[in-house]
Protein backbone atom coordinates (compact mmCIF):
# COMPACT_ATOMS: atom_id res chain seq x y z
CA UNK A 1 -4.15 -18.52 -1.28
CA UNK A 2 -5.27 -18.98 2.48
CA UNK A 3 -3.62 -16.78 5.08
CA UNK A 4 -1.33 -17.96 7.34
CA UNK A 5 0.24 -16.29 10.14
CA UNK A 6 3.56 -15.12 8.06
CA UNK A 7 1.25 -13.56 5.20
CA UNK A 8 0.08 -10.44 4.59
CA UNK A 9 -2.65 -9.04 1.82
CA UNK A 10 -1.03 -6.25 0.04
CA UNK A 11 -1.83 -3.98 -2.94
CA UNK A 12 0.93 -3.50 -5.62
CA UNK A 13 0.48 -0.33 -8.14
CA UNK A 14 2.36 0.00 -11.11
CA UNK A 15 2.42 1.96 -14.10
CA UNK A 16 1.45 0.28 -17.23
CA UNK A 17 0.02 -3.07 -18.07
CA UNK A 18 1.43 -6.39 -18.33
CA UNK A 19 1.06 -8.80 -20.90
CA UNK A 20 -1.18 -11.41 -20.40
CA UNK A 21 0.54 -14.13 -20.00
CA UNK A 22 2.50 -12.31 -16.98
CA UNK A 23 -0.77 -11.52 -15.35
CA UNK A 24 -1.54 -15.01 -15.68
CA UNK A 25 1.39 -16.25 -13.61
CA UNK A 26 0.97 -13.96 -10.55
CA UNK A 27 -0.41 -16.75 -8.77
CA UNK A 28 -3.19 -15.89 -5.94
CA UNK A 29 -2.94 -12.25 -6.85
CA UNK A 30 -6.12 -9.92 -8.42
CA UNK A 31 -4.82 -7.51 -11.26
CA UNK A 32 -6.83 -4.91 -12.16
CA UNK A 33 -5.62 -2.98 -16.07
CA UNK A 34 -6.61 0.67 -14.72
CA UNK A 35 -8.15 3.21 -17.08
CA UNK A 36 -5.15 5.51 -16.36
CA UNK A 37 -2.36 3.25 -17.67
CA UNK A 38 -1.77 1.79 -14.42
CA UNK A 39 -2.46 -1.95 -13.01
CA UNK A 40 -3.30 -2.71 -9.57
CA UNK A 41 -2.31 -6.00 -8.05
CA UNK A 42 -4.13 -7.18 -4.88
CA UNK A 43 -3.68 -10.02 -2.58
CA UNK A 44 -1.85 -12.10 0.02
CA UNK A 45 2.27 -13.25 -0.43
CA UNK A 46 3.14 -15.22 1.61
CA UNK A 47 6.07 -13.65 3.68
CA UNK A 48 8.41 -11.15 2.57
CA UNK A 49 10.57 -13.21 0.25
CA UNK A 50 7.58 -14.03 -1.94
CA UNK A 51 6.92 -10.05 -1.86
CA UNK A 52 10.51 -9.29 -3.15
CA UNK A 53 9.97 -11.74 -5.90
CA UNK A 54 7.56 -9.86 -7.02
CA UNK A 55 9.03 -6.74 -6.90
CA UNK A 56 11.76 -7.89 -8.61
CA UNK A 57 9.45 -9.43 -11.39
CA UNK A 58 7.67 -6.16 -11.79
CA UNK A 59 11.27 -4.51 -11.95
CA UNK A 60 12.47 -7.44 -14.49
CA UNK A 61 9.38 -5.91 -16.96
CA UNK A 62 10.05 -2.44 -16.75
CA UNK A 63 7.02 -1.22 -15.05
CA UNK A 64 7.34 1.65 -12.47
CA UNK A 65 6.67 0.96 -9.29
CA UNK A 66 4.19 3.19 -7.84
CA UNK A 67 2.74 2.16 -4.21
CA UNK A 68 3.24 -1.17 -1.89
CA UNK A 69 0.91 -1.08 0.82
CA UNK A 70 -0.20 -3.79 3.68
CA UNK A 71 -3.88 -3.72 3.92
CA UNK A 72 -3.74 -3.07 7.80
CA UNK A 73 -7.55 -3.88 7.47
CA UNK A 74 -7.24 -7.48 7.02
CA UNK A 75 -3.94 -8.28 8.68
């Protein structure tokens, strides 16, 4: 995804890993499967609704929630 002025680049942590098929879906976003059991999603939403529905998503699977943060580097 390109940025626009509305988006933001943020990176999502969560413990466990995700199917697949799920990572396949998270469209524009990097996942990383850590070695520690966690994943590590990176990359730009596109305003905050788009961020919720991913929160929800993650909270739809079961997965803990660890850390949202807003790169403040690339905003």
């Amino acid at each position: 995804m390109n940025a626009t002025p509305s988006s933001r680049r943020y990176r999502i942590r969560v413990r466990g890993h995700p199917d697949d098929h799920w990572f396949r879906s998270v469209d524009g976003l990097t996942v990383a499967r850590l070695p520690n059991g966690e994943a590590l999603l990176t990359g730009w939403l596109v305003d905050q609704a788009a961020l919720h529905g991913l929160l929800n998503r993650i909270g739809d699977l079961g997965l803990d929630l660890l850390s949202v943060e807003q790169d403040s580097d690339l905003v």
